[in-house]
PDB file of N, CA and C in Angstrom:
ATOM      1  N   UNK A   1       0.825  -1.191   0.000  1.00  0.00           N
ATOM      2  CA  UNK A   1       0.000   0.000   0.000  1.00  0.00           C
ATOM      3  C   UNK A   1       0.871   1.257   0.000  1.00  0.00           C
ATOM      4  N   UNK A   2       1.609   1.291   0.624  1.00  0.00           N
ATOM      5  CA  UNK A   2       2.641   2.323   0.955  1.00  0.00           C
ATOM      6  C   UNK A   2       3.740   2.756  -0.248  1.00  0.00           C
ATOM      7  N   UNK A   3       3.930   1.506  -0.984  1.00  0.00           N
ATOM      8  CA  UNK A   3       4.204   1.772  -2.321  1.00  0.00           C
ATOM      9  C   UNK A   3       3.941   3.111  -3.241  1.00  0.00           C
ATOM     10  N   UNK A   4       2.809   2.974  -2.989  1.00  0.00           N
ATOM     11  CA  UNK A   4       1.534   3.814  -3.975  1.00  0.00           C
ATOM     12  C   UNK A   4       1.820   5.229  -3.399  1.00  0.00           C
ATOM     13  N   UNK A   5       2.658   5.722  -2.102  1.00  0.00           N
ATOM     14  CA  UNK A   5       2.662   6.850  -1.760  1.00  0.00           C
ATOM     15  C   UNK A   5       3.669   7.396  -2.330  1.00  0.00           C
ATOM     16  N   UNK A   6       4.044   7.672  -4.049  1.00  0.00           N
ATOM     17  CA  UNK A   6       4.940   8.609  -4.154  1.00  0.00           C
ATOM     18  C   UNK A   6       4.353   9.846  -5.198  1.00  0.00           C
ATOM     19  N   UNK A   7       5.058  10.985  -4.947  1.00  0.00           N
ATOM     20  CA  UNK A   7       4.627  12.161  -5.387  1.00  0.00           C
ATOM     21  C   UNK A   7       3.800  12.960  -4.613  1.00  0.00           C
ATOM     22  N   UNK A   8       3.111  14.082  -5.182  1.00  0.00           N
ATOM     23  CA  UNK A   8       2.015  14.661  -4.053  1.00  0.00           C
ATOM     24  C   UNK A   8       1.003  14.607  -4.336  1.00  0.00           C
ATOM     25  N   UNK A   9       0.629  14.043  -5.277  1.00  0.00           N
ATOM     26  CA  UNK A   9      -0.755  13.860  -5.449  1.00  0.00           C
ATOM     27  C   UNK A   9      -1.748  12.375  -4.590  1.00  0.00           C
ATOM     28  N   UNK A  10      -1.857  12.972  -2.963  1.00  0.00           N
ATOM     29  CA  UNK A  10      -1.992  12.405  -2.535  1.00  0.00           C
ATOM     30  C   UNK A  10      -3.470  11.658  -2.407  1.00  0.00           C
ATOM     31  N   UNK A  11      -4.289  12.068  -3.303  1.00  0.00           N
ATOM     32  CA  UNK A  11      -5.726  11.541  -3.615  1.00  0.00           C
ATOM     33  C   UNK A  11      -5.308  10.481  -4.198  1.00  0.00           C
ATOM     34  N   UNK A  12      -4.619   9.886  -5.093  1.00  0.00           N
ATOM     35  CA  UNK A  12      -4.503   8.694  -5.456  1.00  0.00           C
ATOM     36  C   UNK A  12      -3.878   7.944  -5.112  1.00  0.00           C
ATOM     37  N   UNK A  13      -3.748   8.153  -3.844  1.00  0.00           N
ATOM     38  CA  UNK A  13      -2.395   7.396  -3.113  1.00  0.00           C
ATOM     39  C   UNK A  13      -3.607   5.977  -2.369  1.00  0.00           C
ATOM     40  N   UNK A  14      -3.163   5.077  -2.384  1.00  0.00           N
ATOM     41  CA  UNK A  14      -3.699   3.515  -1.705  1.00  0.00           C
ATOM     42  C   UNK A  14      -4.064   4.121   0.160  1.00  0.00           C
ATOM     43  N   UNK A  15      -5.242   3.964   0.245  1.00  0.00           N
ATOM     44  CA  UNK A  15      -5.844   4.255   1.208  1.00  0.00           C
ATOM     45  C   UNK A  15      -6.555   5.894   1.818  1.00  0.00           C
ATOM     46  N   UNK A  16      -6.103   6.613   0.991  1.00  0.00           N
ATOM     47  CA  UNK A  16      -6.751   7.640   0.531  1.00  0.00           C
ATOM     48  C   UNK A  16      -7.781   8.013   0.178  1.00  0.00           C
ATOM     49  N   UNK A  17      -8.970   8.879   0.751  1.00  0.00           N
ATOM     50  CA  UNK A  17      -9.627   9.210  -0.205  1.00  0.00           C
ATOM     51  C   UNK A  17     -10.015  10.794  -0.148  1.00  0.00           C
ATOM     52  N   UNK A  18     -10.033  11.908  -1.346  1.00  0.00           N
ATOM     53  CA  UNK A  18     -10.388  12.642  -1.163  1.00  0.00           C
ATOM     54  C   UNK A  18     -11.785  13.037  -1.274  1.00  0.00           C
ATOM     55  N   UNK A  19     -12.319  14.390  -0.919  1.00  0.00           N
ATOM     56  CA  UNK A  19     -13.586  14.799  -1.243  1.00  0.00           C
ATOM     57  C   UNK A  19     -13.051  15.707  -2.704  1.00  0.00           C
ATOM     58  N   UNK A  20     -14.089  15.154  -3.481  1.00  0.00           N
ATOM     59  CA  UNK A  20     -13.943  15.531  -5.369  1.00  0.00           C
ATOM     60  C   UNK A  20     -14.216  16.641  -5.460  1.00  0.00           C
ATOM     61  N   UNK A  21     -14.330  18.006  -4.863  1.00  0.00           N
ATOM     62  CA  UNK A  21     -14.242  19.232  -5.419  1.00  0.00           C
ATOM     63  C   UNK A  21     -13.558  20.371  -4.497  1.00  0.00           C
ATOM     64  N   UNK A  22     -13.112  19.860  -3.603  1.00  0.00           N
ATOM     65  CA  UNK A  22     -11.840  20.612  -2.637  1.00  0.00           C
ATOM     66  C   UNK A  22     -10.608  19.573  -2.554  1.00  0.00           C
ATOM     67  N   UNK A  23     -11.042  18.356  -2.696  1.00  0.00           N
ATOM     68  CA  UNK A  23      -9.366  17.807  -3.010  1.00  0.00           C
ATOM     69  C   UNK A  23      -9.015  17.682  -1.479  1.00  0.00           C
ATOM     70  N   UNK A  24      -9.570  17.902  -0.056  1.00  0.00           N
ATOM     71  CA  UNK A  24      -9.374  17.736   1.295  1.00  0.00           C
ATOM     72  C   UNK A  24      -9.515  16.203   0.852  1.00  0.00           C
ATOM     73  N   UNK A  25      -8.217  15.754   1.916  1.00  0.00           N
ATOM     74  CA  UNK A  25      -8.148  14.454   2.506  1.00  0.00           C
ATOM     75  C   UNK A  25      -9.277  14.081   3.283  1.00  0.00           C
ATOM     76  N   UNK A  26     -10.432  13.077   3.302  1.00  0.00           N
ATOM     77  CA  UNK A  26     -11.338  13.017   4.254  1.00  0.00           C
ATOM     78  C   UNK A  26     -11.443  11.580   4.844  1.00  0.00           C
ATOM     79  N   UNK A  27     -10.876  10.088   3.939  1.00  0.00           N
ATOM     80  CA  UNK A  27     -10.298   8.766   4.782  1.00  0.00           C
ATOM     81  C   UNK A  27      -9.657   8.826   4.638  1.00  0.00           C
ATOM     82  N   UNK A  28      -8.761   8.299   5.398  1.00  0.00           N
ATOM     83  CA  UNK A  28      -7.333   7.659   5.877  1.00  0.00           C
ATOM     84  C   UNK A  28      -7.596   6.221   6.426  1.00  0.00           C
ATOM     85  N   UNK A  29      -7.469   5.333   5.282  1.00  0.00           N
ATOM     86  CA  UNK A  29      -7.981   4.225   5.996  1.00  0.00           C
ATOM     87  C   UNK A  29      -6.072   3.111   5.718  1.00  0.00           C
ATOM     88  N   UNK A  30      -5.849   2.983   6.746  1.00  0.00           N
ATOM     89  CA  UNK A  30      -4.486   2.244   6.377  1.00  0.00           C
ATOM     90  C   UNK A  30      -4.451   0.612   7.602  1.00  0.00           C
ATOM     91  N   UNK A  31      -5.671   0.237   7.175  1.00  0.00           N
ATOM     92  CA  UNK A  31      -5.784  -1.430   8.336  1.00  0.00           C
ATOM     93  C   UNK A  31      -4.594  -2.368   8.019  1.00  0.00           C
ATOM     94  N   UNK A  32      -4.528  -3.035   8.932  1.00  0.00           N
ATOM     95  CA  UNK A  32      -3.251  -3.958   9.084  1.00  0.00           C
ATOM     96  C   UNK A  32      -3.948  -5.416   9.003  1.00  0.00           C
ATOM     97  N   UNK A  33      -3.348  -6.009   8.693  1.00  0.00           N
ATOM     98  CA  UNK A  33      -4.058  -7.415   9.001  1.00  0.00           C
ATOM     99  C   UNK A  33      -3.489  -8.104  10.646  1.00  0.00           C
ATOM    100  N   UNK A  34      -3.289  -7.296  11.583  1.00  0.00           N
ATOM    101  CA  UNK A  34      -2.279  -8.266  12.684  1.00  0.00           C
ATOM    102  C   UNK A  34      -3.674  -8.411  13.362  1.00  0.00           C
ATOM    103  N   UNK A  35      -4.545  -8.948  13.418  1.00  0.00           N
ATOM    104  CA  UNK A  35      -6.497  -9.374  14.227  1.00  0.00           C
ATOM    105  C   UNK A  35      -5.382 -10.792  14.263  1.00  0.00           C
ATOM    106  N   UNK A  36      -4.637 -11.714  13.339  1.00  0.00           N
ATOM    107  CA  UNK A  36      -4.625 -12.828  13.744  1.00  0.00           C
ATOM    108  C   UNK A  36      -3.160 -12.891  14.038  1.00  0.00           C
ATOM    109  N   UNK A  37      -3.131 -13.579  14.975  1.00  0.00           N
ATOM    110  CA  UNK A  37      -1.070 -13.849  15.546  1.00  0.00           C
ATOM    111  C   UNK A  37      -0.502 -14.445  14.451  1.00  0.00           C
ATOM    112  N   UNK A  38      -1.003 -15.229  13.859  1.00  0.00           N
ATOM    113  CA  UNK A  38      -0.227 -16.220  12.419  1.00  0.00           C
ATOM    114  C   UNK A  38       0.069 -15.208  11.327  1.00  0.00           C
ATOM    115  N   UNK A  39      -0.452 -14.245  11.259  1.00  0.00           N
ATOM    116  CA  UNK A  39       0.232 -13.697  10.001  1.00  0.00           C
ATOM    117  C   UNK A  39       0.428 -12.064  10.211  1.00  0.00           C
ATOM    118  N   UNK A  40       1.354 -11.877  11.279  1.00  0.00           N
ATOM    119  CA  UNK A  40       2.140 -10.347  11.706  1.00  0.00           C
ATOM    120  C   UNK A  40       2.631  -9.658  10.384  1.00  0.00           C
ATOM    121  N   UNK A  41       2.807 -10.494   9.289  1.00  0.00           N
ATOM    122  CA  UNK A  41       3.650 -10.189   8.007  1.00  0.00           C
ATOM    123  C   UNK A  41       3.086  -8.987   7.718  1.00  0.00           C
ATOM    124  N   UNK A  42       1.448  -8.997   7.615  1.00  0.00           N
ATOM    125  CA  UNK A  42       0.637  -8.368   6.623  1.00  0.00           C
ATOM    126  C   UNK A  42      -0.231  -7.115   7.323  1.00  0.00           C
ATOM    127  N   UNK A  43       0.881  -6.024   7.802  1.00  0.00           N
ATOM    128  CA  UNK A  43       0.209  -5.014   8.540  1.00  0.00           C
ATOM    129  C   UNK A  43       1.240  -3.617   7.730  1.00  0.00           C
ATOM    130  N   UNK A  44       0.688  -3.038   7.542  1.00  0.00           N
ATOM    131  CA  UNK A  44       1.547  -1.188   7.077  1.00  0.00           C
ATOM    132  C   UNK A  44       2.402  -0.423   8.016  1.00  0.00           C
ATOM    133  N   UNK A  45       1.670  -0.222   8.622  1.00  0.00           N
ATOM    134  CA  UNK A  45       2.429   0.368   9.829  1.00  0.00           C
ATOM    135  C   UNK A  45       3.221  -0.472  11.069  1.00  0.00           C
ATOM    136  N   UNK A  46       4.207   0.179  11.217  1.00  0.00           N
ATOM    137  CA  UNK A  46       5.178  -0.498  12.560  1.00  0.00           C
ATOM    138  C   UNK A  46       6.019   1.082  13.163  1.00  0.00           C
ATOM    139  N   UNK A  47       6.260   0.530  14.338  1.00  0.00           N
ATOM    140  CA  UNK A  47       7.036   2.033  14.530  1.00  0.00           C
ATOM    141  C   UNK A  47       6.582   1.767  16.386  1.00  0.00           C
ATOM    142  N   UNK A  48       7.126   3.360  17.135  1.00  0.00           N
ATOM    143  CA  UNK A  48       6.499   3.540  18.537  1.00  0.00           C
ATOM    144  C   UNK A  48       5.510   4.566  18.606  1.00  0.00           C
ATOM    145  N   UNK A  49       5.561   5.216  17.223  1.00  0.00           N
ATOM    146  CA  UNK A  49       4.085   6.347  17.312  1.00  0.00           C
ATOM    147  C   UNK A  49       3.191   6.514  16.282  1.00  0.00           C
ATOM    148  N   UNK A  50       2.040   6.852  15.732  1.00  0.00           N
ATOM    149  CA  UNK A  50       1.743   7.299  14.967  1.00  0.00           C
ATOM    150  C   UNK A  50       1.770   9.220  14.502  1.00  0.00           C
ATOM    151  N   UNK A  51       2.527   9.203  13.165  1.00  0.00           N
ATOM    152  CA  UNK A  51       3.102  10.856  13.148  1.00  0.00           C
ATOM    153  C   UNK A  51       2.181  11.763  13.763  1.00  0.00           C
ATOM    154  N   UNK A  52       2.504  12.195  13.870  1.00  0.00           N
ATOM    155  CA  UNK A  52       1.697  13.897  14.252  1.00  0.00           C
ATOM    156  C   UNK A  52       1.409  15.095  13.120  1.00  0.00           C
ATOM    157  N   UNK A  53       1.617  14.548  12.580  1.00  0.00           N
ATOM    158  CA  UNK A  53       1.100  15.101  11.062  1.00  0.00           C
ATOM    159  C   UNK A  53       0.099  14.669  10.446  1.00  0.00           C
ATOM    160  N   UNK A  54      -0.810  13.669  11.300  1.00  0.00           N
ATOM    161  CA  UNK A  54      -2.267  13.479  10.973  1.00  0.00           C
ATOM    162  C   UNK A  54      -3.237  14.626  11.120  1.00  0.00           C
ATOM    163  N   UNK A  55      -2.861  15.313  12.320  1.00  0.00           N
ATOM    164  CA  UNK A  55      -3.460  16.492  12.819  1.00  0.00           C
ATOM    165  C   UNK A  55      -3.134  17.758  12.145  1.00  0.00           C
ATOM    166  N   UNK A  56      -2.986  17.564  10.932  1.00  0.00           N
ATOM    167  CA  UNK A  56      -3.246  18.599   9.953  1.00  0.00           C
ATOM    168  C   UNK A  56      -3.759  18.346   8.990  1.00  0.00           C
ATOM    169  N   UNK A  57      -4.996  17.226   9.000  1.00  0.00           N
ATOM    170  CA  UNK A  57      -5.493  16.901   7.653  1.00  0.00           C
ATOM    171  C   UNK A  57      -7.129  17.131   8.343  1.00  0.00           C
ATOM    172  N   UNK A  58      -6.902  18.329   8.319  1.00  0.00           N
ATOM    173  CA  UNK A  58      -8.191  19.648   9.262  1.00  0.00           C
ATOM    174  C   UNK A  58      -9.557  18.753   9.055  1.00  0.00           C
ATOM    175  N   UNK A  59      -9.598  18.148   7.773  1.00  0.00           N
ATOM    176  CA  UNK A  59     -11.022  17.813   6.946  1.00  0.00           C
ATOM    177  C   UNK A  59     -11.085  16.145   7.306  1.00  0.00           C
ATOM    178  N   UNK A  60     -10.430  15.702   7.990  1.00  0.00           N
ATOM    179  CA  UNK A  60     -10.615  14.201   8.063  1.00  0.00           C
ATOM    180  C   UNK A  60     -11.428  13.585   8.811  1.00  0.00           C
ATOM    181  N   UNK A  61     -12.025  12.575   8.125  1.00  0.00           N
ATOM    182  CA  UNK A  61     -13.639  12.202   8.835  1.00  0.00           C
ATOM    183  C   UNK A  61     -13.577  10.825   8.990  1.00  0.00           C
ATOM    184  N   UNK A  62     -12.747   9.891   8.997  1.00  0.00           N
ATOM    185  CA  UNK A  62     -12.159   8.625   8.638  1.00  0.00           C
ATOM    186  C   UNK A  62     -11.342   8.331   9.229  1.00  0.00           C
ATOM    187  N   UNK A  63     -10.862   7.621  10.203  1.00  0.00           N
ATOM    188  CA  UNK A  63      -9.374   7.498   9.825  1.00  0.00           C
ATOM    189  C   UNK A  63      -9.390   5.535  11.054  1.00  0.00           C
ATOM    190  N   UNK A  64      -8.829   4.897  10.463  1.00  0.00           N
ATOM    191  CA  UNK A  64      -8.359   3.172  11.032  1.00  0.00           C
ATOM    192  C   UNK A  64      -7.091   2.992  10.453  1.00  0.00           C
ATOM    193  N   UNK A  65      -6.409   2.855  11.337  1.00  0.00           N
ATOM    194  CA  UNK A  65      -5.079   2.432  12.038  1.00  0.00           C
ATOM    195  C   UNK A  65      -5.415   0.771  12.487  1.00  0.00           C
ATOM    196  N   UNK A  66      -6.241   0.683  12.693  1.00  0.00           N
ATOM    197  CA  UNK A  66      -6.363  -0.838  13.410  1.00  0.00           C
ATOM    198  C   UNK A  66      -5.403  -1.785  12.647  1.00  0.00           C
ATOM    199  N   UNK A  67      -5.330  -3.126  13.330  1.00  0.00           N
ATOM    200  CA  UNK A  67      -4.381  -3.907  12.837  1.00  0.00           C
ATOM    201  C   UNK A  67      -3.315  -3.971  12.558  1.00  0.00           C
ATOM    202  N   UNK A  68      -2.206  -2.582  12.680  1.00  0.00           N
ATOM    203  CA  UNK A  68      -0.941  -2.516  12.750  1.00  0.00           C
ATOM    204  C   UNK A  68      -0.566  -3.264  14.013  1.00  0.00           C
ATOM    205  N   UNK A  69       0.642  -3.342  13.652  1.00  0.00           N
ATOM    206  CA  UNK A  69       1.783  -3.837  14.578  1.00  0.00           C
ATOM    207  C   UNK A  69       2.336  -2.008  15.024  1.00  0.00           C
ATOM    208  N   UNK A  70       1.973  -1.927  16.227  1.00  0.00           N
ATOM    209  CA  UNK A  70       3.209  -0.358  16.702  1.00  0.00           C
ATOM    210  C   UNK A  70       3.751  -1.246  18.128  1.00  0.00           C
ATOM    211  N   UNK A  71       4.915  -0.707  18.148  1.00  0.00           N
ATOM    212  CA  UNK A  71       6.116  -1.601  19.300  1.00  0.00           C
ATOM    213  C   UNK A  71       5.374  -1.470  20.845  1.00  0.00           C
ATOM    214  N   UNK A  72       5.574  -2.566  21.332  1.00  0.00           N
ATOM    215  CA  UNK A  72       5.284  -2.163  23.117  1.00  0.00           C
ATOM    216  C   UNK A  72       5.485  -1.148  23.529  1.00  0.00           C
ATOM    217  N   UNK A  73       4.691  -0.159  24.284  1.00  0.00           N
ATOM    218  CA  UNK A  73       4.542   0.592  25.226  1.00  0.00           C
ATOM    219  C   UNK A  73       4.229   1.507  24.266  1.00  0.00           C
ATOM    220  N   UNK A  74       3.740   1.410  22.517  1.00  0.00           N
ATOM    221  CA  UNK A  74       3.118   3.049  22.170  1.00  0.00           C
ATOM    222  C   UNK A  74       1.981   3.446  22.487  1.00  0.00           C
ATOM    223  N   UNK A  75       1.962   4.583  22.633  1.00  0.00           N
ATOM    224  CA  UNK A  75       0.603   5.215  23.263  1.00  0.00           C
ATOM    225  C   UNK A  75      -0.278   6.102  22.293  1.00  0.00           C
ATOM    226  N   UNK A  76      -1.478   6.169  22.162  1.00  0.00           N
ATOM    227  CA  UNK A  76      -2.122   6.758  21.407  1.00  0.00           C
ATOM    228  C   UNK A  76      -1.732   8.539  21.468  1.00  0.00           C
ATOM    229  N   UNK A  77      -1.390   8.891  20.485  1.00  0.00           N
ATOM    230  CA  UNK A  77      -1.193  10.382  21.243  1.00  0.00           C
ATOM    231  C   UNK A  77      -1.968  11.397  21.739  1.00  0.00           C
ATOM    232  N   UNK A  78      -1.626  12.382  22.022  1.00  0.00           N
ATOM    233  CA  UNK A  78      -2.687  13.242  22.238  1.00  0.00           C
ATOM    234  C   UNK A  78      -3.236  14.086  21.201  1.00  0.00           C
ATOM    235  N   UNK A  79      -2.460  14.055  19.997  1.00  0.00           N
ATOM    236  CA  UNK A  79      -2.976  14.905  19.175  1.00  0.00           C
ATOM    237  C   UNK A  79      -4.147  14.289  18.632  1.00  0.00           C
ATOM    238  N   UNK A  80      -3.996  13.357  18.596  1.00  0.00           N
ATOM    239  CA  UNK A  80      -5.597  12.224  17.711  1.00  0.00           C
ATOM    240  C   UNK A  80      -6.664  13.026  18.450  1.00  0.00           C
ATOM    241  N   UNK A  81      -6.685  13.892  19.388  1.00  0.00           N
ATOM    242  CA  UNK A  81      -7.904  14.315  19.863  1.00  0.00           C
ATOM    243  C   UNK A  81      -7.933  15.843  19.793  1.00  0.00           C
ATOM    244  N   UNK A  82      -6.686  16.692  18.863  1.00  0.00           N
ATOM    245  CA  UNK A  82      -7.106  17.790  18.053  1.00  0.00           C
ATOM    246  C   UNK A  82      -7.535  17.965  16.786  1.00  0.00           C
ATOM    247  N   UNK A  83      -7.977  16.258  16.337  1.00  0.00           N
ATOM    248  CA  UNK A  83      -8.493  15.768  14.529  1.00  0.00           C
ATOM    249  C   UNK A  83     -10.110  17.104  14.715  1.00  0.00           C
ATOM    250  N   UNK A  84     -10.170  17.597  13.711  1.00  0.00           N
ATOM    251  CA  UNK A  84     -11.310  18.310  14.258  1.00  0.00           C
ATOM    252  C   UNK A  84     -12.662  17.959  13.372  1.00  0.00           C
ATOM    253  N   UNK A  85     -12.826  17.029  12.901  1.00  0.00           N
ATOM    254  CA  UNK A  85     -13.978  16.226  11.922  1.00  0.00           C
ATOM    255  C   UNK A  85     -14.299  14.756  12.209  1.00  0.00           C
ATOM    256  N   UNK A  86     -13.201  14.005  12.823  1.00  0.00           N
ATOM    257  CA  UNK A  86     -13.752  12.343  12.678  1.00  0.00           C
ATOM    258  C   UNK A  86     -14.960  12.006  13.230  1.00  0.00           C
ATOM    259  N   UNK A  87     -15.468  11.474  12.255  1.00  0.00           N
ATOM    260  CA  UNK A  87     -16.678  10.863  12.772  1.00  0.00           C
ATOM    261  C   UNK A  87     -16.613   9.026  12.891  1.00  0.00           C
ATOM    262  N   UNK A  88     -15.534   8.835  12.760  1.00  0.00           N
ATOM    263  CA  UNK A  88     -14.998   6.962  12.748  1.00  0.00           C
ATOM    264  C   UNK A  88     -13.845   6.933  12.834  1.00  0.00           C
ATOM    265  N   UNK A  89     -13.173   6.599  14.225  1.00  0.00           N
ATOM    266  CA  UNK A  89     -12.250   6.186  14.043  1.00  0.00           C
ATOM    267  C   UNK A  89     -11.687   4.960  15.046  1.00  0.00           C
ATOM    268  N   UNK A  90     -10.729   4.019  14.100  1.00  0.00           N
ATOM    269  CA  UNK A  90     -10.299   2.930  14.719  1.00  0.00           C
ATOM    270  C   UNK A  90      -9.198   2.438  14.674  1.00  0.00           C
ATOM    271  N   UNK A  91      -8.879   2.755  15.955  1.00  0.00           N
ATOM    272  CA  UNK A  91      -7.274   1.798  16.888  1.00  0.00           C
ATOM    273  C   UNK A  91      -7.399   0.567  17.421  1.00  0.00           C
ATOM    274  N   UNK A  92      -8.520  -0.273  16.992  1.00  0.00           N
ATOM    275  CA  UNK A  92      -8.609  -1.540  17.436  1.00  0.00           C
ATOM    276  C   UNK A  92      -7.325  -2.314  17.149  1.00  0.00           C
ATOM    277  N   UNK A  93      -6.917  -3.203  17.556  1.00  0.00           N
ATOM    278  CA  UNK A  93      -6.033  -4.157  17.370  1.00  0.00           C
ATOM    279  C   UNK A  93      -4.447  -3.782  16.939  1.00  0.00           C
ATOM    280  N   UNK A  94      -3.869  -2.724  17.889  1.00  0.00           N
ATOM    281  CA  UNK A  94      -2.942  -1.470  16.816  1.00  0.00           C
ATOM    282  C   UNK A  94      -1.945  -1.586  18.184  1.00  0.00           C
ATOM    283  N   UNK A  95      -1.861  -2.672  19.140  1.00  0.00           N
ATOM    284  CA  UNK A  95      -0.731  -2.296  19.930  1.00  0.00           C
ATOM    285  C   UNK A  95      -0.811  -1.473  20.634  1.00  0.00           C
ATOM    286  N   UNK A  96      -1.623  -0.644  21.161  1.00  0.00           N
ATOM    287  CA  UNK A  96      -1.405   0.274  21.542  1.00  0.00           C
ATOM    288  C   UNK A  96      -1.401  -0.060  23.305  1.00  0.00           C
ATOM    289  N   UNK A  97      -0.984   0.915  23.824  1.00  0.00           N
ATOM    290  CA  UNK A  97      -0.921   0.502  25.933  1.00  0.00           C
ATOM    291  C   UNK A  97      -1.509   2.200  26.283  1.00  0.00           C
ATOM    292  N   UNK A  98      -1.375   1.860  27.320  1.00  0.00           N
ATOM    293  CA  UNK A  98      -1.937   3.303  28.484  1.00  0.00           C
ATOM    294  C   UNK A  98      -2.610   4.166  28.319  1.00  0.00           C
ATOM    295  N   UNK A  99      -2.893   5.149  28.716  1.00  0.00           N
ATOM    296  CA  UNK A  99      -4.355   5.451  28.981  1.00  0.00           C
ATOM    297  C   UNK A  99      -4.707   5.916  27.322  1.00  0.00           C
ATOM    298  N   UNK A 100      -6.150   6.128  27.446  1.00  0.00           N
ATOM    299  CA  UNK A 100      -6.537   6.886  26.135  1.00  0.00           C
ATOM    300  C   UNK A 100      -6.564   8.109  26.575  1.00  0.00           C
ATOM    301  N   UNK A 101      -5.523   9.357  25.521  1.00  0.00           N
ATOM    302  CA  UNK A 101      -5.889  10.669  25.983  1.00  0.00           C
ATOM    303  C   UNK A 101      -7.363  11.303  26.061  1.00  0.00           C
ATOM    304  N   UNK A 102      -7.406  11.803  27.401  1.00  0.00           N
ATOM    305  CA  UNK A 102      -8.932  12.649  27.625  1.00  0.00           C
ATOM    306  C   UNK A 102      -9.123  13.934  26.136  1.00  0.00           C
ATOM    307  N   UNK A 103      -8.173  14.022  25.400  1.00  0.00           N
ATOM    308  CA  UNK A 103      -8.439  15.040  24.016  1.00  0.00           C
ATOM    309  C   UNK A 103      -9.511  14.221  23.151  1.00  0.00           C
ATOM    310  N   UNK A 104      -9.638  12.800  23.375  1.00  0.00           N
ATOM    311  CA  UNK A 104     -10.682  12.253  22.474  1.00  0.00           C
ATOM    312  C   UNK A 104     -11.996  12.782  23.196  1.00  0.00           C
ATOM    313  N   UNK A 105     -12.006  12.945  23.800  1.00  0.00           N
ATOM    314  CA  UNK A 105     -13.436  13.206  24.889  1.00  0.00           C
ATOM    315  C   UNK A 105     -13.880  14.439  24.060  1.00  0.00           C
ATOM    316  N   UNK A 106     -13.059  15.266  23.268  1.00  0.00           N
ATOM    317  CA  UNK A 106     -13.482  16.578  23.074  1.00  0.00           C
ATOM    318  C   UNK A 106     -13.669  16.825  21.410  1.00  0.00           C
ATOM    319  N   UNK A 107     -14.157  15.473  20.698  1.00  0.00           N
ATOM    320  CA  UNK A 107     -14.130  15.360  19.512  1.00  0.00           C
ATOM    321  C   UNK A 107     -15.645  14.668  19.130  1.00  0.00           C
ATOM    322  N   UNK A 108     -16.265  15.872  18.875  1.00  0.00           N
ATOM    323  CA  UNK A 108     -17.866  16.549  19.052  1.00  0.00           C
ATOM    324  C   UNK A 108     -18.476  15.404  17.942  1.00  0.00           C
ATOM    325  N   UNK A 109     -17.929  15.360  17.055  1.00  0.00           N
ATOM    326  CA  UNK A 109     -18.265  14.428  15.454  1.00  0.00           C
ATOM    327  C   UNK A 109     -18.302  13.612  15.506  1.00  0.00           C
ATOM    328  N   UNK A 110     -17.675  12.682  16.512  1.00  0.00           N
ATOM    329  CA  UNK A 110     -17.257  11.240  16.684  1.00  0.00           C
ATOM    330  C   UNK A 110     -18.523  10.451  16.936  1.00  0.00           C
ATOM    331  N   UNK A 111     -18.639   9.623  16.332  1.00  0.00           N
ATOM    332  CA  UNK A 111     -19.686   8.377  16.246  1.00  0.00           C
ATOM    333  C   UNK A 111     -19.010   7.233  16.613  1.00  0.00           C
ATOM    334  N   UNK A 112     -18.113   6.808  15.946  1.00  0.00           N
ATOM    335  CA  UNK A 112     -17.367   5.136  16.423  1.00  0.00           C
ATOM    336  C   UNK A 112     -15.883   5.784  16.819  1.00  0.00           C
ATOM    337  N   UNK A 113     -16.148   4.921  17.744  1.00  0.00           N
ATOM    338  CA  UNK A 113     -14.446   5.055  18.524  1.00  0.00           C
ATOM    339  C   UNK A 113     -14.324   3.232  18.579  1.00  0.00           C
ATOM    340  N   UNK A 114     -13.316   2.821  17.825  1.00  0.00           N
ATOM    341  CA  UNK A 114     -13.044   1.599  18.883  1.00  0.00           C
ATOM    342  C   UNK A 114     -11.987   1.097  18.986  1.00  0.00           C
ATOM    343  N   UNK A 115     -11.438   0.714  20.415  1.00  0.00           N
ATOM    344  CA  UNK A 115     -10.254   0.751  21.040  1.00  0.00           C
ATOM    345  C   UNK A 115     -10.052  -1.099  21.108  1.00  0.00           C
ATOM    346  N   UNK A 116     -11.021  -1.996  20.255  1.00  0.00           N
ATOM    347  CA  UNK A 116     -10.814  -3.556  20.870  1.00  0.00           C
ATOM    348  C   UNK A 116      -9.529  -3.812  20.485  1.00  0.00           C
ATOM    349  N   UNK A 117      -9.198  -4.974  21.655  1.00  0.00           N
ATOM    350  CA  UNK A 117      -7.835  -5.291  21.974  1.00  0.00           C
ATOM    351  C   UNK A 117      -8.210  -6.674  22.575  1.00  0.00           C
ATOM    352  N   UNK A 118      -8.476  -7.904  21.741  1.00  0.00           N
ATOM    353  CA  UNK A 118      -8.515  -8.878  22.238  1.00  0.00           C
ATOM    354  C   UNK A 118      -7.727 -10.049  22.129  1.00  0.00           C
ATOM    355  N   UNK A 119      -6.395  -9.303  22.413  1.00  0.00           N
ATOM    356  CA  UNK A 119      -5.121 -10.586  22.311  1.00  0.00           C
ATOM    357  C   UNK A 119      -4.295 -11.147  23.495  1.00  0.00           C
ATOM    358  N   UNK A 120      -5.157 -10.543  24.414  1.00  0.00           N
ATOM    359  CA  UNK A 120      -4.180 -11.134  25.760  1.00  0.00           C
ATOM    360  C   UNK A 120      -4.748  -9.761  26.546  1.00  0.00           C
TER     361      UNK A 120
END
């Protein structure tokens, strides 16, 4: 998937999608396959954070992370709760540990939040 991210024309980039007459980023959908222990192979993301440069994609209404692999002890950050549009978003199955920042509490749009974590 990540392949597909070169240049700037980031509407056609694999997991992308824009809105067709402002060209705003509005999914960000980048799922992992790690839901099953047998096949860790097949996830996008790895790392200890997710960037902080999500929180400038002002218009985003979308966004799953789930199913990555991110290393022990990453924590959801706090900026995920200055996104100022999501109305879905999911860190299920994404590694993640400790608390969820109270900044999600303050994200008015939000319909699905889900945090499942059923691997131990």
């Amino acid at each position: 998937m990540l392949s597909s991210w070169v240049g700037n024309e980031c509407c056609v980039w694999e997991g992308i999608q824009c809105e067709g007459v402002t060209g705003n980023v509005q999914r960000h959908n980048l799922r992992g396959d790690d839901y099953y222990p047998m096949f860790y192979s097949n996830y996008y993301l790895a790392g200890n954070k997710v960037s902080s440069s999500l929180a400038q994609l002002r218009h985003l209404k979308y966004l799953d992370l789930s199913g990555n692999r991110f290393f022990e002890g990453s924590h959801i950050q706090e900026f995920i709760g200055f996104l100022k549009h999501p109305g879905y978003m999911n860190l299920s199955h994404a590694s993640f540990e400790g608390i969820i920042p109270p900044q999600i509490g303050s994200l008015s749009n939000l319909k699905v939040l889900d945090l499942v974590n059923d691997k131990g």
